[in-house]
N, C-alpha and C. Protein backbone atom coordinates (compact mmCIF):
# COMPACT_ATOMS: atom_id res chain seq x y z
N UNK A 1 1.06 -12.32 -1.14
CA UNK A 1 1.94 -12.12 0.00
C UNK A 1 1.51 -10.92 0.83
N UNK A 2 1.31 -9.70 0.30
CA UNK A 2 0.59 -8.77 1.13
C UNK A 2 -0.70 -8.40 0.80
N UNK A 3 -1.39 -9.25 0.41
CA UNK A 3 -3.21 -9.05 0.50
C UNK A 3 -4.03 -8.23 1.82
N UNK A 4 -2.71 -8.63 2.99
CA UNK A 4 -3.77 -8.52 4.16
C UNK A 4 -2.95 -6.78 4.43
N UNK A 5 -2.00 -6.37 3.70
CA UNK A 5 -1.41 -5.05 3.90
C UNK A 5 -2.72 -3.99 3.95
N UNK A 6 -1.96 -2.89 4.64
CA UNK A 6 -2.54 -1.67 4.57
C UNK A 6 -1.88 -0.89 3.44
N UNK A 7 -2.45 -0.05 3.25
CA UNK A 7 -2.24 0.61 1.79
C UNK A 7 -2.12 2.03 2.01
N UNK A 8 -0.93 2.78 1.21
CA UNK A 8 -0.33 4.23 1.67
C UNK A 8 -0.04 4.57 -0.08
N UNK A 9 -0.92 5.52 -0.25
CA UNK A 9 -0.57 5.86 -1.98
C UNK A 9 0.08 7.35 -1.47
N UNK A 10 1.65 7.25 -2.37
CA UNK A 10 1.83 8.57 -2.06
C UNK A 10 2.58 8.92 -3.73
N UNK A 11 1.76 8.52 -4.46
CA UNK A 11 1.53 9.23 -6.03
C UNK A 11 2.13 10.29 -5.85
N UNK A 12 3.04 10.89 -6.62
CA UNK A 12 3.02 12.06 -7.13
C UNK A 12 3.67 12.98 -6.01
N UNK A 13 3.69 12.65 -4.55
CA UNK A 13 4.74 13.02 -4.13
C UNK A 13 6.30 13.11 -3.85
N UNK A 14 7.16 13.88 -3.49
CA UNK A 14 8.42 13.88 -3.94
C UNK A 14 9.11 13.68 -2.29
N UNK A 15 10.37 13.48 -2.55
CA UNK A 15 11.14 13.31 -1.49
C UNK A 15 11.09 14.68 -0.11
N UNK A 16 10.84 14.57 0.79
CA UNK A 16 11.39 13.29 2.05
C UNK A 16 9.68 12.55 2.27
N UNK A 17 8.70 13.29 1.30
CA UNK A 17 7.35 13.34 1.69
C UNK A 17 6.98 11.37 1.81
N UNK A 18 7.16 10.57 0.34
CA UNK A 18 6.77 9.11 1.07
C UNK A 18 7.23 8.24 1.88
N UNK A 19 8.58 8.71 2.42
CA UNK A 19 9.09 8.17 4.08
C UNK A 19 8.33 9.00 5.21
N UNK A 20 7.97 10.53 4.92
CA UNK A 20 7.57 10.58 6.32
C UNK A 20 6.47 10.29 6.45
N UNK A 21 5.36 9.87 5.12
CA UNK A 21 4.10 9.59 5.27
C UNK A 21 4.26 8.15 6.34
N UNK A 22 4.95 7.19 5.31
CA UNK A 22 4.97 5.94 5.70
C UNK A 22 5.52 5.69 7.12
N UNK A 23 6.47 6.34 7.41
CA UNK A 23 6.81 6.82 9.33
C UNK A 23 5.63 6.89 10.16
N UNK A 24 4.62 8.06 9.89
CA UNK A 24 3.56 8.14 10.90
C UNK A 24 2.58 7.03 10.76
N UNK A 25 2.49 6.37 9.26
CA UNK A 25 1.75 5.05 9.52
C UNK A 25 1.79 4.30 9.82
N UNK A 26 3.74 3.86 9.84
CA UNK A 26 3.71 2.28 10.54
C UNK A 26 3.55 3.12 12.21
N UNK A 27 4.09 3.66 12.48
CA UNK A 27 3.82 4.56 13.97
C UNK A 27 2.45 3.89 14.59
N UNK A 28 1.29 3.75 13.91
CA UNK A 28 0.22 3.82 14.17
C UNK A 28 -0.05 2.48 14.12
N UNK A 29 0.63 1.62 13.59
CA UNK A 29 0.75 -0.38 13.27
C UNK A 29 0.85 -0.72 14.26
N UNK A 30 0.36 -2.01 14.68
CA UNK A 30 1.39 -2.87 15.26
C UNK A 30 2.16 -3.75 14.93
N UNK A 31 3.23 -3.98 15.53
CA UNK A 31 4.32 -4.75 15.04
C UNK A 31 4.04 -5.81 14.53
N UNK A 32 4.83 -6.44 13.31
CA UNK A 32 4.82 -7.64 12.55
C UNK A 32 3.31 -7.12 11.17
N UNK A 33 2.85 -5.60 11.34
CA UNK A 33 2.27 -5.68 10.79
C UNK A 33 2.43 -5.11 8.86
N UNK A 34 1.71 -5.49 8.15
CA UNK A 34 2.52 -4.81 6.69
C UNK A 34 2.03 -3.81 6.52
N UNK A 35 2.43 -2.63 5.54
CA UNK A 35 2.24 -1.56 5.09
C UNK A 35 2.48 -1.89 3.67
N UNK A 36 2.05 -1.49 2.56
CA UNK A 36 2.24 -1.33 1.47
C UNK A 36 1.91 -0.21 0.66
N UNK A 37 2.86 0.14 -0.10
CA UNK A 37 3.70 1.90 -0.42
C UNK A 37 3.92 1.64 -1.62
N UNK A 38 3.20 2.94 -2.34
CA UNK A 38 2.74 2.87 -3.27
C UNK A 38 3.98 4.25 -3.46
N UNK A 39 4.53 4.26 -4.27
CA UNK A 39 5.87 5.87 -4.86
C UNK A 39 6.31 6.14 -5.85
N UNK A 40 5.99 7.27 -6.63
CA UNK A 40 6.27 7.61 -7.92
C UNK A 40 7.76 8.18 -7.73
N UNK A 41 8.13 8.58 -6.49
CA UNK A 41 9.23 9.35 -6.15
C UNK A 41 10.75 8.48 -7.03
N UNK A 42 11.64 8.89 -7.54
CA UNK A 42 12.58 8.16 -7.94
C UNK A 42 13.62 7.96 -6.77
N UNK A 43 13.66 9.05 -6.14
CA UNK A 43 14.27 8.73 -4.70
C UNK A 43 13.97 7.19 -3.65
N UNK A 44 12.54 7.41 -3.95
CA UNK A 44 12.05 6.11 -3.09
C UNK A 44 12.98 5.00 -3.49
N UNK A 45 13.75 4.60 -4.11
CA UNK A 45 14.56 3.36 -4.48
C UNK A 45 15.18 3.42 -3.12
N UNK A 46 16.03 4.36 -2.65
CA UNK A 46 17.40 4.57 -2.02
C UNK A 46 16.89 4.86 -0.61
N UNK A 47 15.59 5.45 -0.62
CA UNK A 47 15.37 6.15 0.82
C UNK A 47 14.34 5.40 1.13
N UNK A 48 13.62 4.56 0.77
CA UNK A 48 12.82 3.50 1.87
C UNK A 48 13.38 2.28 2.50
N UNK A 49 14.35 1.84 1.57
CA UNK A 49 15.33 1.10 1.99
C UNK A 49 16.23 1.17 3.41
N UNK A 50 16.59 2.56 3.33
CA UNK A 50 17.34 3.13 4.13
C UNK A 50 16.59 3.43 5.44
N UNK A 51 14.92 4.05 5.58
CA UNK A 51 14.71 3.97 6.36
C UNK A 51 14.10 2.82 6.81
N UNK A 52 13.85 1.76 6.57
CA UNK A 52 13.33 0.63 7.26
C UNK A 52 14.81 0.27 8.04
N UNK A 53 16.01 0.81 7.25
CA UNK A 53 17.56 -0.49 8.37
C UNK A 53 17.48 0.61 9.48
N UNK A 54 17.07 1.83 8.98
CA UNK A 54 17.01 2.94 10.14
C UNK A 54 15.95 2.76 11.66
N UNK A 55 14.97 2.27 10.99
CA UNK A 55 14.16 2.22 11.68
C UNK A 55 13.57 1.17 12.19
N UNK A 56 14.44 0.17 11.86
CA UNK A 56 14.13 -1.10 12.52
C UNK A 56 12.47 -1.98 11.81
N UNK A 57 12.80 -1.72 10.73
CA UNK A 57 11.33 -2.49 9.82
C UNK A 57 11.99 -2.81 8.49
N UNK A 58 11.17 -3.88 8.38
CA UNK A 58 11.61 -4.87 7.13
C UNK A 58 11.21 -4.47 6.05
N UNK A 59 11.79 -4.47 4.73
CA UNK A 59 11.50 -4.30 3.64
C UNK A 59 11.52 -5.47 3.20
N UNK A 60 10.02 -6.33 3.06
CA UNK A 60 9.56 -7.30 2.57
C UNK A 60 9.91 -7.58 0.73
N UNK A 61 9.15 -6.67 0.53
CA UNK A 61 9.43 -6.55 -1.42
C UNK A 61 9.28 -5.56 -1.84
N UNK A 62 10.22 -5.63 -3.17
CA UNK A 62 9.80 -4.33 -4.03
C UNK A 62 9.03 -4.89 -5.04
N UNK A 63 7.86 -4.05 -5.55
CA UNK A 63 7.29 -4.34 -6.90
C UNK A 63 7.28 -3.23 -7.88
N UNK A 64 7.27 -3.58 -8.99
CA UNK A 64 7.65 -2.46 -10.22
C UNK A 64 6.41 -2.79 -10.78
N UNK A 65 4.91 -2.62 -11.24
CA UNK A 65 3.56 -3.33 -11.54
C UNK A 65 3.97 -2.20 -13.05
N UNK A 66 3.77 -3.33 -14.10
CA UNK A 66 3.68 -3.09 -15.70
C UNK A 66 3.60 -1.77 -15.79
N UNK A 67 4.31 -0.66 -16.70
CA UNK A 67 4.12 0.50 -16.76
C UNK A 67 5.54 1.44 -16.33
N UNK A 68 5.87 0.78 -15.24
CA UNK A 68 7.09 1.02 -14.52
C UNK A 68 6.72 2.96 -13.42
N UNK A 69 5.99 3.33 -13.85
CA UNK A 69 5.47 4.49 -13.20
C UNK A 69 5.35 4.62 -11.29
N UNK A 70 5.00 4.04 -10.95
CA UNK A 70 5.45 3.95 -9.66
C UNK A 70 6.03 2.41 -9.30
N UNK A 71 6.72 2.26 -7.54
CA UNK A 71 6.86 1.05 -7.70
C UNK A 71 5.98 0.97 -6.25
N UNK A 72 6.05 -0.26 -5.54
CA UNK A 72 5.55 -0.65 -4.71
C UNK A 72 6.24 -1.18 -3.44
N UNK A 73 6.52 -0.63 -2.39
CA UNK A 73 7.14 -1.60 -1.63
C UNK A 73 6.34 -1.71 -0.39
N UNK A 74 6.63 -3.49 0.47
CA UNK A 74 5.65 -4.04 1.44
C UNK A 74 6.88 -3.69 2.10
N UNK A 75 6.35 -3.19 3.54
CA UNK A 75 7.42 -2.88 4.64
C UNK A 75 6.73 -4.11 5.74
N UNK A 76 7.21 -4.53 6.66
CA UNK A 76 6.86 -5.12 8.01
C UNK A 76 7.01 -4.20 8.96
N UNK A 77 6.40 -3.79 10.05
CA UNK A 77 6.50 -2.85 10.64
C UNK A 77 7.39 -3.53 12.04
N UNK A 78 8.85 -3.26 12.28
CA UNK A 78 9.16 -3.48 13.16
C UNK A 78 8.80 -3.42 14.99
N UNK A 79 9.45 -3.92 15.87
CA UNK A 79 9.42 -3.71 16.87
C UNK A 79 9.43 -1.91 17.12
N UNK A 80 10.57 -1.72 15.83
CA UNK A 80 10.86 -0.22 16.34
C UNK A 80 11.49 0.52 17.57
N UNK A 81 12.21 1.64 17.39
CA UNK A 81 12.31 2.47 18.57
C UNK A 81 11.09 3.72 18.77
N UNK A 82 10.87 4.21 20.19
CA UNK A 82 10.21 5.18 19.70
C UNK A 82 10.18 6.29 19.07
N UNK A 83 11.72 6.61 18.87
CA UNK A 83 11.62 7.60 18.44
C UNK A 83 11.44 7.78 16.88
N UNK A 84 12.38 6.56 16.85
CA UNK A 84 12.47 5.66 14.78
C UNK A 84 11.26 4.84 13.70
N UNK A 85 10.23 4.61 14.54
CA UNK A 85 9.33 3.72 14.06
C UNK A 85 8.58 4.61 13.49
């Protein structure tokens, strides 16, 4: 499903750090395009979620890959606002 994603490892960083990574990258997308987010953060459950309804981008899937250590989520990069995308 996201083979053709771009890829954002943000290992080992902690909160607000893998939303604002993932902010300036879809920033840089074009629309309809995927991102896939890679987060050890335990926060990331609650706050990528939150910013995709924020920001007008889809949260395609979550993946939890064997190990349970980070999880994975595919965003769609919305239309966006400019100031939100």
């Amino acid at each position: 499903m996201s083979a053709d994603a771009e890829m954002l490892d943000t290992t080992g960083l902690l909160c607000p750090l893998p939303v604002l990574k993932a902010r300036k990258r879809l920033k840089a997308m074009a629309p309809g395009s995927l991102l896939r987010l890679v987060a050890t953060d335990p926060a990331a459950v609650i706050d990528v979620p939150h910013f995709c309804a924020e920001a007008g981008h889809e949260l395609v899937a979550t993946e939890e890959p064997e190990g349970g250590q980070a999880r994975i989520f595919v965003i769609r990069r919305g239309p966006g606002r400019p100031s939100g995308a």
